[in-house]
Protein backbone atom coordinates (compact mmCIF):
# COMPACT_ATOMS: atom_id res chain seq x y z
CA UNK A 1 5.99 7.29 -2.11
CA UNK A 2 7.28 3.84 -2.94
CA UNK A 3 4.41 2.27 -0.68
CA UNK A 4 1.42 3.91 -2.02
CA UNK A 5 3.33 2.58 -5.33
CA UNK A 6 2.96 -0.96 -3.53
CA UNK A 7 -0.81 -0.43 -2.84
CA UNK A 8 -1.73 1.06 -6.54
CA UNK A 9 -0.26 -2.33 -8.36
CA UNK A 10 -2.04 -4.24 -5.50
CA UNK A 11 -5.80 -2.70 -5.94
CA UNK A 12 -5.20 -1.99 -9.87
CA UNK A 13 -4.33 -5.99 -9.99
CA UNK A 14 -6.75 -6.86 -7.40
CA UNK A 15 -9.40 -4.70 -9.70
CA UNK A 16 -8.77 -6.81 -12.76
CA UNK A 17 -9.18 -9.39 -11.50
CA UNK A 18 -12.53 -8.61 -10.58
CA UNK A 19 -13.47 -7.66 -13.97
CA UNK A 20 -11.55 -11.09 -15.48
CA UNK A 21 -14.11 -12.69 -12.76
CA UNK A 22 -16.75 -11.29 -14.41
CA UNK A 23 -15.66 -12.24 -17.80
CA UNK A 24 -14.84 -15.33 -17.03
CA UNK A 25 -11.18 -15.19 -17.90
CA UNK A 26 -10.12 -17.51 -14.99
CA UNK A 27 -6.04 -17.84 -16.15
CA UNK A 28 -6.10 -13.94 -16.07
CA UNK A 29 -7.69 -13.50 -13.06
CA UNK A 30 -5.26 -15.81 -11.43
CA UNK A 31 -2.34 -13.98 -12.60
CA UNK A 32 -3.76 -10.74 -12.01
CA UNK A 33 -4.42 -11.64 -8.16
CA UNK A 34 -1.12 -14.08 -8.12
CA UNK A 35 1.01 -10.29 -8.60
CA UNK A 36 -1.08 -8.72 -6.25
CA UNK A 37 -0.65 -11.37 -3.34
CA UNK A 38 3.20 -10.90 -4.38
CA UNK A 39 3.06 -7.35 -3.48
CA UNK A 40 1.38 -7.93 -0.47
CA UNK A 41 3.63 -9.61 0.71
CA UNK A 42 6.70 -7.33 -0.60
CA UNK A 43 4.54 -5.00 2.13
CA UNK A 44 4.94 -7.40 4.89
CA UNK A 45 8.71 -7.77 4.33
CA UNK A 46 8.86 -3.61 3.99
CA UNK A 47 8.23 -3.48 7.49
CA UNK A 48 10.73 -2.79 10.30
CA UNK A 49 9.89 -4.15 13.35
CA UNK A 50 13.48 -2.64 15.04
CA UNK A 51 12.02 0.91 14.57
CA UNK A 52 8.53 0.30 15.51
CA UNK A 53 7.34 -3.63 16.78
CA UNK A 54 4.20 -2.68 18.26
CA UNK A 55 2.91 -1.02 14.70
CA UNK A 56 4.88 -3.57 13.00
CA UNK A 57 3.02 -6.49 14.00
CA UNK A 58 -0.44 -5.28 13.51
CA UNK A 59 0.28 -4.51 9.89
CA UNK A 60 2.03 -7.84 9.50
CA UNK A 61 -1.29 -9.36 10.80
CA UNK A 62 -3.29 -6.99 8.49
CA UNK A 63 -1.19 -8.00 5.78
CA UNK A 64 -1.53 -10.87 6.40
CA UNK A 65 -5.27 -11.29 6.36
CA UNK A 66 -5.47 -9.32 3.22
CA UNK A 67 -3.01 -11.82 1.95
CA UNK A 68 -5.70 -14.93 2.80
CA UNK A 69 -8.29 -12.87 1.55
CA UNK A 70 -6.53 -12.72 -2.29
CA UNK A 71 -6.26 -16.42 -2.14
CA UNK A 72 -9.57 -17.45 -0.89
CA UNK A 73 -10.81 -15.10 -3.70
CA UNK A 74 -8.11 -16.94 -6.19
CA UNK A 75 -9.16 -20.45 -5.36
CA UNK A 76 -12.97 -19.87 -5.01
CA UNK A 77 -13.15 -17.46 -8.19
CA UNK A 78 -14.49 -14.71 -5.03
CA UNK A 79 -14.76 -11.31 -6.23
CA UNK A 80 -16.12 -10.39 -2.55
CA UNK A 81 -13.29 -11.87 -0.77
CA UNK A 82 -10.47 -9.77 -3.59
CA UNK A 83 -12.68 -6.94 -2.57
CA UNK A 84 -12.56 -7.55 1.19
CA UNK A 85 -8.79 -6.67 0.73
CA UNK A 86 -9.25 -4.48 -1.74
CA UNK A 87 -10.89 -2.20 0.57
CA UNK A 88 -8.23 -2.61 3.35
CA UNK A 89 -5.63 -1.91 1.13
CA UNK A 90 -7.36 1.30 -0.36
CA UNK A 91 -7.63 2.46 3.69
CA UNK A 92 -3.66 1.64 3.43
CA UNK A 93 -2.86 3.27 0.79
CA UNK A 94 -4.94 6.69 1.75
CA UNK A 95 -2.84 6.72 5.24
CA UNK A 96 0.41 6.47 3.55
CA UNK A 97 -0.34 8.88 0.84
CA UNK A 98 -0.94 11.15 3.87
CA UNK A 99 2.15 10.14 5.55
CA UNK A 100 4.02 10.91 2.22
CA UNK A 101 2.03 14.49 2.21
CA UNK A 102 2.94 15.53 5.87
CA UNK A 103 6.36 14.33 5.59
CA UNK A 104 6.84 16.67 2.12
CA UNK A 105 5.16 19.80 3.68
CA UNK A 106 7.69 19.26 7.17
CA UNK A 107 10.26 19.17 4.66
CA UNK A 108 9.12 21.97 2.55
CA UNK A 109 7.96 23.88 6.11
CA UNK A 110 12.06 23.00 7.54
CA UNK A 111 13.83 24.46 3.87
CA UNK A 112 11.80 27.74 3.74
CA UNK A 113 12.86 27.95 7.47
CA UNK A 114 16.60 27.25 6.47
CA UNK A 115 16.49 29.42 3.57
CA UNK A 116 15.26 32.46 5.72
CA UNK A 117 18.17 31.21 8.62
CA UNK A 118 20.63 31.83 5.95
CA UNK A 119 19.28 35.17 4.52
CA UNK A 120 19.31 36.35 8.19
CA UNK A 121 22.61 35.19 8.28
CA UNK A 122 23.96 37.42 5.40
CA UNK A 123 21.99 40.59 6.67
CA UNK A 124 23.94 40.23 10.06
């Protein structure tokens, strides 16, 4: 839950920037994208490469990119670049928000199946 978290601040700052673009309010697009590239990189230190490297280090890289793409669109006032990595981070976000789904129903799925291990329990 905490990671799609990450990813809403990221594309919801990413977004106003955009619009600041458009409006030419340059010192609030900068801050706007300077908070996103912070949590984009609070996602690359999230990861733990001792429980999975191989996944680990294409996100890194991923991150990584979306990272360059933020700045690029910072220093060249680039709304096409900010939405580059807006639209990775959207994909992001929908996989975890799955992730965070499965993992609640397994949990909900492995109660209910506790729960009726217990009734059967006090019927023997």
């Amino acid at each position: 839950q905490l990671q799609v978290m990450l990813f809403d601040g990221a594309i919801r700052f990413g977004e106003q920037a955009k619009t600041a673009i458009g409006e030419q309010r340059y010192d609030q697009m900068h801050e706007r994208l300077t908070r996103a590239q912070d949590i984009v990189i609070e996602l690359q230190n999230g990861l733990r490469p001792d429980k999975d490297p191989d996944n680990c280090k294409r996100l890194e890289s991923l991150y990584g990119w979306c990272y360059l793409r933020l700045v690029e669109g910072n220093i060249g006032r680039d709304p096409d670049k900010i939405e580059e990595a807006l639209g990775v981070l959207r994909y992001q976000r929908e996989t975890w928000q799955m992730i965070a789904a499965a993992r609640a129903n397994e949990a909900a799925t492995l109660a209910a199946a506790d729960e009726q291990r217990g009734g059967l329990r006090l019927a023997g």
